[in-house]
N, C-alpha and C. Protein backbone atom coordinates (compact mmCIF):
# COMPACT_ATOMS: atom_id res chain seq x y z
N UNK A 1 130.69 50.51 161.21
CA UNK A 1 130.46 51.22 159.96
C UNK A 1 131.17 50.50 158.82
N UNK A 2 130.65 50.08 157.42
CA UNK A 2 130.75 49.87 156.48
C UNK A 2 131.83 50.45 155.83
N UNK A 3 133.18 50.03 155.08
CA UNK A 3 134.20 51.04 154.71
C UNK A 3 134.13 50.65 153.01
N UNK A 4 133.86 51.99 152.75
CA UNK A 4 134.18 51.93 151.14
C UNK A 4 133.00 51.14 151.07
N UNK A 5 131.64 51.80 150.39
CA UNK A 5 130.72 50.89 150.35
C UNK A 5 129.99 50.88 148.46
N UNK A 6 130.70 51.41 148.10
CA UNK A 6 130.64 51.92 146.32
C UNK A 6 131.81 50.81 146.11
N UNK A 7 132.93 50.38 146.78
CA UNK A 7 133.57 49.52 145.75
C UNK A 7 133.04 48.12 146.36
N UNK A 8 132.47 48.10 147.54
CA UNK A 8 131.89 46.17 147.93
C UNK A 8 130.62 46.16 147.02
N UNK A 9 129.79 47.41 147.09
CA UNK A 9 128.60 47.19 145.98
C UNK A 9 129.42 46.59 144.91
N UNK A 10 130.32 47.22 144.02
CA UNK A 10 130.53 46.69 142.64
C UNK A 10 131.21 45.15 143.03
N UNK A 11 131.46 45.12 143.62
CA UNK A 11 132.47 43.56 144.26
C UNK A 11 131.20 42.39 144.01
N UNK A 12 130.02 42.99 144.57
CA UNK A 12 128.92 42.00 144.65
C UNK A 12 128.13 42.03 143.19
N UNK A 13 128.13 42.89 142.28
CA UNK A 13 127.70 43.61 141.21
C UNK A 13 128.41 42.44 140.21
N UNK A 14 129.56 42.39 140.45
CA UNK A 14 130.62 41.76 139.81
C UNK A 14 130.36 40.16 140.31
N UNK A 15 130.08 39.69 141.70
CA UNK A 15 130.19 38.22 141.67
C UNK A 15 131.17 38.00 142.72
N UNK A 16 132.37 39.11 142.64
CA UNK A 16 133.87 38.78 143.24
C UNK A 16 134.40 38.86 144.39
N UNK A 17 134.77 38.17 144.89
CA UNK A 17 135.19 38.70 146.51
C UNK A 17 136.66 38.93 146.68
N UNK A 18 136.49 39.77 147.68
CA UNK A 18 138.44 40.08 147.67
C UNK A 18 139.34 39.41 147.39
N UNK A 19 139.68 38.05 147.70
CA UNK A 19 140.61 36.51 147.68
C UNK A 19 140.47 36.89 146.11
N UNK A 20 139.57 36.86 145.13
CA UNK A 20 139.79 37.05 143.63
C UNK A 20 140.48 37.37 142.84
N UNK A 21 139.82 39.44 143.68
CA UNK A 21 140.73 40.28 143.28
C UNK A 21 142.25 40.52 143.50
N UNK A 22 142.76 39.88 144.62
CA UNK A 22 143.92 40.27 145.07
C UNK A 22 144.21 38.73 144.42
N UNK A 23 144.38 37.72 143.74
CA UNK A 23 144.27 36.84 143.21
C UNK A 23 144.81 37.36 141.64
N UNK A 24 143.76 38.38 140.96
CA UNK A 24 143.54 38.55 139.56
C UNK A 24 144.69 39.81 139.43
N UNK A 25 144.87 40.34 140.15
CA UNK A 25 145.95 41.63 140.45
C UNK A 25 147.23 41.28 141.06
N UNK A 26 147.48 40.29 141.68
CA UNK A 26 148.69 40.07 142.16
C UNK A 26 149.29 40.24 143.29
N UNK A 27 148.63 40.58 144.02
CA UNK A 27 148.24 41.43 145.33
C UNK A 27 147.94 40.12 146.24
N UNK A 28 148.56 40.35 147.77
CA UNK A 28 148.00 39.45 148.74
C UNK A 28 146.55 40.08 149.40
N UNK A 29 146.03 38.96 149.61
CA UNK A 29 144.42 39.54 150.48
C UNK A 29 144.50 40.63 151.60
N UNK A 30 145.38 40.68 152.03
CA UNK A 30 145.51 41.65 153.29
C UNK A 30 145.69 42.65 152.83
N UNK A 31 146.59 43.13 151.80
CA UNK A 31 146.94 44.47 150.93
C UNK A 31 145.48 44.91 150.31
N UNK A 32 145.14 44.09 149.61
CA UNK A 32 143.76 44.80 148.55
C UNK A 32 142.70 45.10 149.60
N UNK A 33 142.73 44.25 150.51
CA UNK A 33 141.88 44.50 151.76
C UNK A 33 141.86 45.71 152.73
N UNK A 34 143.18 45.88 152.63
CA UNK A 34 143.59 47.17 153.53
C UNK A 34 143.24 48.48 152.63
N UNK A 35 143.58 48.29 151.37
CA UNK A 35 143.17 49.37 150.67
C UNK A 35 142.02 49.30 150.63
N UNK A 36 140.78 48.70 149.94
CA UNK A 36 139.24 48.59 150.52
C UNK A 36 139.21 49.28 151.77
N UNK A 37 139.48 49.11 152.79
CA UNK A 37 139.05 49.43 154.19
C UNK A 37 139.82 50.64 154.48
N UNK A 38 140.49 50.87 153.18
CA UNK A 38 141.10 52.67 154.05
C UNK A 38 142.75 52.49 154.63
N UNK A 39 143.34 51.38 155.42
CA UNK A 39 144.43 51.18 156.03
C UNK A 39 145.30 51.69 155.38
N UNK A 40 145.05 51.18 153.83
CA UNK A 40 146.69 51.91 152.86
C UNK A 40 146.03 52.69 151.91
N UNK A 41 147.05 53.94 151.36
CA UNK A 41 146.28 54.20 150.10
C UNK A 41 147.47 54.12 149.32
N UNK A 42 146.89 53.14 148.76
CA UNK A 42 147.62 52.86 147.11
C UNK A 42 147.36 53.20 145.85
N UNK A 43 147.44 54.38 145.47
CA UNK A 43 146.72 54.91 143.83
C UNK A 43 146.41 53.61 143.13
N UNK A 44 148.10 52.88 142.61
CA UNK A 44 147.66 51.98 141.69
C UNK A 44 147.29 50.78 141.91
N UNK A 45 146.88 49.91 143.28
CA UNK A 45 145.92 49.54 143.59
C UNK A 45 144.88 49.78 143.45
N UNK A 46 144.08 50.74 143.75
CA UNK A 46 142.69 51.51 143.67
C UNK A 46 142.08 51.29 142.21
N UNK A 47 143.81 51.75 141.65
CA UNK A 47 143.15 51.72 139.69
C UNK A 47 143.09 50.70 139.48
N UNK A 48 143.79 49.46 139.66
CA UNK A 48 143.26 48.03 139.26
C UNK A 48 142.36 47.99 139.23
N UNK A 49 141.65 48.33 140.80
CA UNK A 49 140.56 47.67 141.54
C UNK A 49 139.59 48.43 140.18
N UNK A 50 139.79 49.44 139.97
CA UNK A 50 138.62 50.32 139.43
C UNK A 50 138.33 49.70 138.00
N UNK A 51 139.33 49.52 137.38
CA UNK A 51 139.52 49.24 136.02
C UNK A 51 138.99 47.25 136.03
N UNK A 52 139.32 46.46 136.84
CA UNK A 52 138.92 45.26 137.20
C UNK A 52 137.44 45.38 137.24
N UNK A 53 136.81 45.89 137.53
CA UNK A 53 135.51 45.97 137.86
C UNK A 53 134.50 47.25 137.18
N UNK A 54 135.36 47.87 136.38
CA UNK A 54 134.80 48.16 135.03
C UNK A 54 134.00 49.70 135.92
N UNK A 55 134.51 50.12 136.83
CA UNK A 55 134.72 51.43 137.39
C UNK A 55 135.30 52.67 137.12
N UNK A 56 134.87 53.69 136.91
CA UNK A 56 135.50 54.96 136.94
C UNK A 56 136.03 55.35 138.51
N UNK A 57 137.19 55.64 138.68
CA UNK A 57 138.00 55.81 139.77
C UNK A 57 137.82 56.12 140.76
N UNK A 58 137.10 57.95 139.79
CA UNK A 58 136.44 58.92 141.33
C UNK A 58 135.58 58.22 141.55
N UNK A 59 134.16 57.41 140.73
CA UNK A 59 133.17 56.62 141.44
C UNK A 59 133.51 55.89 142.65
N UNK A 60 134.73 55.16 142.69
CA UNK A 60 134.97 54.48 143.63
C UNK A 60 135.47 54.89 145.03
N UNK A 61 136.68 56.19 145.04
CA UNK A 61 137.82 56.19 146.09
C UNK A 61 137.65 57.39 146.01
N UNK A 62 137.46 57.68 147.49
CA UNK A 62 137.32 59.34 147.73
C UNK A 62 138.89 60.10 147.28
N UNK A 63 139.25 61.21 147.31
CA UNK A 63 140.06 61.70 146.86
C UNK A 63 141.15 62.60 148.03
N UNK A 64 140.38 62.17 149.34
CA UNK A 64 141.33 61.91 150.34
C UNK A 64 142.07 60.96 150.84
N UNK A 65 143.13 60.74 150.97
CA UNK A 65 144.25 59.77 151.35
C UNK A 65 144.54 59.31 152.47
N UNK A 66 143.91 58.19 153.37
CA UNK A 66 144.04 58.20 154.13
C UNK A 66 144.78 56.63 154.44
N UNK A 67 144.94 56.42 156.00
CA UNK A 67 145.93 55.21 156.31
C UNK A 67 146.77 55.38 156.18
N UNK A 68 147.76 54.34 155.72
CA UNK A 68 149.31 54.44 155.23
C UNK A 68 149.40 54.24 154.13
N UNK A 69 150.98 54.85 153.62
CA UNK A 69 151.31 54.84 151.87
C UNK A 69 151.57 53.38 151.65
N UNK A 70 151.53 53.42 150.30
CA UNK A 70 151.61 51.68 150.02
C UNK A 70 152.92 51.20 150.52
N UNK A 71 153.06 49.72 150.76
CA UNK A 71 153.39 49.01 150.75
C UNK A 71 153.94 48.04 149.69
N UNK A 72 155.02 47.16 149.54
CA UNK A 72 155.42 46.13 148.74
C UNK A 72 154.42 45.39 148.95
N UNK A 73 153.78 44.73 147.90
CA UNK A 73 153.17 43.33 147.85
C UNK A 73 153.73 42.24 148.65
């Protein structure tokens, strides 16, 4: 199953692939990745991601919390 499939649409919408974003944010690939896929939930990750890609928030990230709490970069 497909995880988070409203923020890879805009990813492809956009051109960008994860290595980018976690690139353009500051973020290692495994972190922005994990948040994509659910592993961590990081609010202000999520909002990068959302605001990077010219997203409204709730469009993107359900409003259940799941995985683990963030992490240090």
């Amino acid at each position: 199953m497909i995880k988070n499939v409203e923020v890879r649409k805009a990813l492809l919408d956009k051109g960008l692939q994860i290595k980018e974003v976690a690139e353009e944010l500051g973020y290692t690939i495994s972190h922005v990745s994990g948040v994509i896929n659910g592993r961590f939930d990081s609010p202000k990750v999520k909002k990068s991601i959302a605001l990077l890609l010219g997203k409204d928030f709730d469009s993107l990230w359900s409003t259940e919390p799941t995985g683990q709490t963030e992490t240090p970069a």
